[in-house]
N, C-alpha and C. Protein backbone atom coordinates (compact mmCIF):
# COMPACT_ATOMS: atom_id res chain seq x y z
N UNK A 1 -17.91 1.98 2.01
CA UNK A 1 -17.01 1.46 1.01
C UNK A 1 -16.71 2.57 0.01
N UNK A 2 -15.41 2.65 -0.56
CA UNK A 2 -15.28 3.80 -1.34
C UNK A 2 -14.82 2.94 -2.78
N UNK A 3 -14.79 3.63 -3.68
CA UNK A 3 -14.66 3.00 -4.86
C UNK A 3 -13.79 3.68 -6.00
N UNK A 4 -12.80 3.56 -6.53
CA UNK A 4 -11.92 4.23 -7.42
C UNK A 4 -12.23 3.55 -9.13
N UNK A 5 -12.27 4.17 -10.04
CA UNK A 5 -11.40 3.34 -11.45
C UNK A 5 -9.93 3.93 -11.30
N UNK A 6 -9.10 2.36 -11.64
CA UNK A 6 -7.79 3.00 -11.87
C UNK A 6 -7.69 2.50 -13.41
N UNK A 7 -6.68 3.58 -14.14
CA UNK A 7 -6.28 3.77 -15.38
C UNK A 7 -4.65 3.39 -14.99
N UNK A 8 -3.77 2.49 -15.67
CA UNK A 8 -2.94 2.00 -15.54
C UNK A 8 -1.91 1.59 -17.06
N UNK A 9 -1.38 2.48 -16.93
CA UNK A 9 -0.47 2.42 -18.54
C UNK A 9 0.67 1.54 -18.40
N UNK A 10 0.72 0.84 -17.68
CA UNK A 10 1.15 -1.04 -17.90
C UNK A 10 2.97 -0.74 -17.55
N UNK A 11 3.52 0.44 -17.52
CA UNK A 11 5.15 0.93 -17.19
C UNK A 11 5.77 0.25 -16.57
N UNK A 12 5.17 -0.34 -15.19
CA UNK A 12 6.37 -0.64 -14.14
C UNK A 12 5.22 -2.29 -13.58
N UNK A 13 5.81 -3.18 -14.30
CA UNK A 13 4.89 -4.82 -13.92
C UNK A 13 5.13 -4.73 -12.05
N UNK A 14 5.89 -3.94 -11.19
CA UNK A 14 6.09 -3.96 -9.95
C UNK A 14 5.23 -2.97 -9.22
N UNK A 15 4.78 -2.02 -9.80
CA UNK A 15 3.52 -1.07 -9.33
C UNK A 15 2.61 -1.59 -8.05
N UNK A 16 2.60 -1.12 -6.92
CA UNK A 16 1.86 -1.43 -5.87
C UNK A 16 1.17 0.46 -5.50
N UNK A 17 -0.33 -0.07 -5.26
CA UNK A 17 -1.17 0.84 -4.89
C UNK A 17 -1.57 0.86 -3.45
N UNK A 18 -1.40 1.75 -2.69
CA UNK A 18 -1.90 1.58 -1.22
C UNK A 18 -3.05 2.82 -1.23
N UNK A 19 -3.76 2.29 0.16
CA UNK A 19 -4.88 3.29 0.43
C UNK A 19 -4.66 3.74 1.88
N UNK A 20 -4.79 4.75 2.07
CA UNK A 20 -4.87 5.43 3.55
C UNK A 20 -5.87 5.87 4.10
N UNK A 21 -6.67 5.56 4.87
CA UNK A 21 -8.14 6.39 5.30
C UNK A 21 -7.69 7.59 5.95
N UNK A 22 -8.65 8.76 5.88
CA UNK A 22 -8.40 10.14 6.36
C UNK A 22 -9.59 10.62 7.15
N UNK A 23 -9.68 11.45 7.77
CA UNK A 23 -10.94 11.96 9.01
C UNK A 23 -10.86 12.70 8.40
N UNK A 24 -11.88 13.50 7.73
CA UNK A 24 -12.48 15.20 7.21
C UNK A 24 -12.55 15.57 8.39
N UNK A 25 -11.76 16.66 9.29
CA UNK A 25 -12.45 17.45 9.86
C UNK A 25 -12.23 19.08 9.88
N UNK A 26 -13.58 19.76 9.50
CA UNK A 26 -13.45 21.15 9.04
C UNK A 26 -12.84 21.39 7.54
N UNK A 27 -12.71 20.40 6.67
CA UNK A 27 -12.84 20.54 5.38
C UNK A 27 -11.22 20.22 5.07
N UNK A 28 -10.75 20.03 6.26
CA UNK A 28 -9.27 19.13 5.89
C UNK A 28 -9.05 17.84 6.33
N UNK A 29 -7.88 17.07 5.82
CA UNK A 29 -7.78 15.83 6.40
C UNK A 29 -6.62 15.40 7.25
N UNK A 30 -7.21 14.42 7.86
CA UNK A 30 -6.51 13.78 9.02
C UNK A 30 -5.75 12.33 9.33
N UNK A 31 -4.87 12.32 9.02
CA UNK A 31 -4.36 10.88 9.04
C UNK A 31 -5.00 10.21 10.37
N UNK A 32 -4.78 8.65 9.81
CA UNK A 32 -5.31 8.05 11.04
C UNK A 32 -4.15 7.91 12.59
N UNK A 33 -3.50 8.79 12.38
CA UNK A 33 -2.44 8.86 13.32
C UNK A 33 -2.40 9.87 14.65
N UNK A 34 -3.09 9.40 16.04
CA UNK A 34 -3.25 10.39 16.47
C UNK A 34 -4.43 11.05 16.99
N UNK A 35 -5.67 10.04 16.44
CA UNK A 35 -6.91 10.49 16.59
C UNK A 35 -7.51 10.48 18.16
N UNK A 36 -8.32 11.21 18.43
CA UNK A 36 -9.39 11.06 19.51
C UNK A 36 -9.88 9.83 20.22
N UNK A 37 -9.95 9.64 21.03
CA UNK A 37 -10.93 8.02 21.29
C UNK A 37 -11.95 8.36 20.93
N UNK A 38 -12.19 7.44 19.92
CA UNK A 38 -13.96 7.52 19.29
C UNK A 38 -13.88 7.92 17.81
N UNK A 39 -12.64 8.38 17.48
CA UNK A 39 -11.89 8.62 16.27
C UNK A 39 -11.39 8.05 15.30
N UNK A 40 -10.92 6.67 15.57
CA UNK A 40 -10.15 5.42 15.22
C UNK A 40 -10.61 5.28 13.81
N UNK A 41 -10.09 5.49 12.53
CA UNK A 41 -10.20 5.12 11.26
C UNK A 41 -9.30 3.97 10.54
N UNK A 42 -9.42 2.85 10.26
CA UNK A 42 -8.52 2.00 9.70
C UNK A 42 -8.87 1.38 8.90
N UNK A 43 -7.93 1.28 7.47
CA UNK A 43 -8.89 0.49 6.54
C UNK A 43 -8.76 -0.69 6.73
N UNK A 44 -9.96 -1.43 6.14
CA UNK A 44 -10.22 -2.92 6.32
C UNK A 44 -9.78 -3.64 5.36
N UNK A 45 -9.96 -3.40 4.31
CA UNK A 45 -9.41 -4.53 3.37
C UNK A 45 -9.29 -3.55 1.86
N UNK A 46 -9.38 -4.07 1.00
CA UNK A 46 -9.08 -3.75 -0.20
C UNK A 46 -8.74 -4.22 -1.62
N UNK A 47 -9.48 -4.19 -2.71
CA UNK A 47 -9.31 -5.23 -3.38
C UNK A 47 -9.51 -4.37 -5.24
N UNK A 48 -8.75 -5.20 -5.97
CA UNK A 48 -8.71 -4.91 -7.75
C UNK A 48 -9.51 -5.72 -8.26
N UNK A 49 -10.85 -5.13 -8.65
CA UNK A 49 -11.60 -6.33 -9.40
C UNK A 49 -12.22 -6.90 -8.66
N UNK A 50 -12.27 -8.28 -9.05
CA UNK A 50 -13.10 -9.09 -8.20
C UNK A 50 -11.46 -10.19 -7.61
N UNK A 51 -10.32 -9.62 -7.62
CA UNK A 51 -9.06 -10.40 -6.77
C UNK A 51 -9.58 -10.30 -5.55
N UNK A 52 -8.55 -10.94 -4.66
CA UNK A 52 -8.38 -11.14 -3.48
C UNK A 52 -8.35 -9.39 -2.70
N UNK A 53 -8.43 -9.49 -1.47
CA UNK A 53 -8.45 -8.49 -0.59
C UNK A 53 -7.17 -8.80 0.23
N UNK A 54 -6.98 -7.47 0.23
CA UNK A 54 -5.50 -7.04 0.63
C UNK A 54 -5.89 -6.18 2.15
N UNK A 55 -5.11 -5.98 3.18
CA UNK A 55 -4.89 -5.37 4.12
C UNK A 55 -4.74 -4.13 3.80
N UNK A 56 -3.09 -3.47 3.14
CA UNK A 56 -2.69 -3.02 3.25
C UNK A 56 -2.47 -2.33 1.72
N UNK A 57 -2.01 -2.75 0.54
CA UNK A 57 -2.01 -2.57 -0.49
C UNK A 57 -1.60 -3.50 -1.26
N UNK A 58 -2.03 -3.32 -2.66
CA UNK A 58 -2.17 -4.17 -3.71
C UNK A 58 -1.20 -4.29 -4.84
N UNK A 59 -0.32 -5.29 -5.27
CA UNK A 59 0.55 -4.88 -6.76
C UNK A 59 -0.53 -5.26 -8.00
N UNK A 60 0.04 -4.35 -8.47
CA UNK A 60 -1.20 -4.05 -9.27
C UNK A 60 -0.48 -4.14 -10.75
N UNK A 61 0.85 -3.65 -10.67
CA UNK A 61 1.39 -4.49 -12.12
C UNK A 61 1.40 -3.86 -13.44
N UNK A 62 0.58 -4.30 -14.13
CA UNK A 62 -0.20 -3.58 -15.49
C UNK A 62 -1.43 -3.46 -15.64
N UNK A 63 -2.60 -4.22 -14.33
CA UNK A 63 -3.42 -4.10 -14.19
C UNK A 63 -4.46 -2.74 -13.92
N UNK A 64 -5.66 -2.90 -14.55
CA UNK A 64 -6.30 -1.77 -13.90
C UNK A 64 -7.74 -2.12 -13.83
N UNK A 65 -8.85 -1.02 -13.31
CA UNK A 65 -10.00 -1.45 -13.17
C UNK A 65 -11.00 -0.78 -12.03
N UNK A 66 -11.87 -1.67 -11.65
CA UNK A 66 -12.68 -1.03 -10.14
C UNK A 66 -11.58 -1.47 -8.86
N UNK A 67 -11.06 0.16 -8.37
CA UNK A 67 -10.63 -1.02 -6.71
C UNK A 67 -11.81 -0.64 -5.77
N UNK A 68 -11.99 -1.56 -4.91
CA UNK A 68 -12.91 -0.63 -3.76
C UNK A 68 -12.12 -1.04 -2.19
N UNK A 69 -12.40 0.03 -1.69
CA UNK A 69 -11.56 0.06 0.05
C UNK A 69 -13.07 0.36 1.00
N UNK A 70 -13.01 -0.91 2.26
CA UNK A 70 -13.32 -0.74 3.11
C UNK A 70 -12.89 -0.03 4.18
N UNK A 71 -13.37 0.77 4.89
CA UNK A 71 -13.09 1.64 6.27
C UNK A 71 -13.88 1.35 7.15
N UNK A 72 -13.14 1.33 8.40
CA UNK A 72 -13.98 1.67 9.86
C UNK A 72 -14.41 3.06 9.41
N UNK A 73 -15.74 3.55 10.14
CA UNK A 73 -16.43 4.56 9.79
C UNK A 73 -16.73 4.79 11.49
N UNK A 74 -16.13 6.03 11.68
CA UNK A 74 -16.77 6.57 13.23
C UNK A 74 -17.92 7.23 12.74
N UNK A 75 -19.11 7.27 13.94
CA UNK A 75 -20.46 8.09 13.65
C UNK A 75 -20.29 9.83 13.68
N UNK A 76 -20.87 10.12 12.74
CA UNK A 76 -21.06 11.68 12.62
C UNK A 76 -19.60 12.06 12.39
N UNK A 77 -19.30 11.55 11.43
CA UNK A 77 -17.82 12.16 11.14
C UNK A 77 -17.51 11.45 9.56
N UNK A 78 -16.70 12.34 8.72
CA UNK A 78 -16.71 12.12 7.20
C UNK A 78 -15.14 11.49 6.66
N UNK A 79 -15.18 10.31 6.37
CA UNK A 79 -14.21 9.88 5.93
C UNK A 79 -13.27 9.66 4.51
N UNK A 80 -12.19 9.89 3.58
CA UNK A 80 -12.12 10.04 2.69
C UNK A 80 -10.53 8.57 3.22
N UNK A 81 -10.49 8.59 1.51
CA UNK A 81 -9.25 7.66 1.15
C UNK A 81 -8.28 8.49 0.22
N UNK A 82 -7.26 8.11 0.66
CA UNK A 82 -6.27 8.67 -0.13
C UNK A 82 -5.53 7.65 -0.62
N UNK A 83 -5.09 7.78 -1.99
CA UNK A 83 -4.36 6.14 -3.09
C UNK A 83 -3.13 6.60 -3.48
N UNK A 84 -2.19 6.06 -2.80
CA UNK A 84 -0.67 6.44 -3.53
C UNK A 84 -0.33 5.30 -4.17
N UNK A 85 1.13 5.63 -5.05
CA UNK A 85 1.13 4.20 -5.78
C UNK A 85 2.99 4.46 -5.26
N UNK A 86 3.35 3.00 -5.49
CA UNK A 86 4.70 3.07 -5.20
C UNK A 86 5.67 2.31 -6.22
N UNK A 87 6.61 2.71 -6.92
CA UNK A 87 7.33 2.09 -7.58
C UNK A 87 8.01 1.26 -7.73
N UNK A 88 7.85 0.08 -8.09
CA UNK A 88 8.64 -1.70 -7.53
C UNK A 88 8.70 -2.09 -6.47
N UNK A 89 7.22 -1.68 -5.64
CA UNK A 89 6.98 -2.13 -5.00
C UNK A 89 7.29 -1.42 -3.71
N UNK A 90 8.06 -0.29 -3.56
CA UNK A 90 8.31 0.57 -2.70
C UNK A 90 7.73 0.90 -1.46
N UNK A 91 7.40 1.26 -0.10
CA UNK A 91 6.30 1.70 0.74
C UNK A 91 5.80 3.16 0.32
């Protein structure tokens, strides 16, 4: 489970945050696009607070706080998240 604080200066009430899981390998990262069999990274859920869990990403509004993101985790291999935010809701 990975865990962020977000700081949120309240601008755009349409603000949506997504998370992407990434494969470290050799000290760079790897989208989950493409991987190895045995490679497979996808996040599981995702959630602001103690709200609901999201798939995919969250509107988040003016809100801010603890988010935390679940990942599939392959063995012996290092996984990171990456958090973009999108504007009114944007992909």
């Amino acid at each position: 489970m990975f865990e962020a604080d977000l700081n949120n200066d309240g601008s755009d009430p349409e603000m949506h945050l997504h998370a992407t899981p990434q494969l470290v390998i050799d000290g760079s990262l790897e989208d989950a696009t493409d991987l190895p069999m045995g490679y497979e990274i996808s996040l599981l859920d995702m959630r602001l607070e103690e709200g609901d869990a999201h798939s995919s990403g969250i509107r988040i509004g003016s809100q801010g706080g603890n988010v935390t993101c679940r990942v599939t985790m392959p063995e012996d291999v290092a996984v990171s998240v990456k958090f973009t935010f999108a504007r009114g809701g944007e992909a």
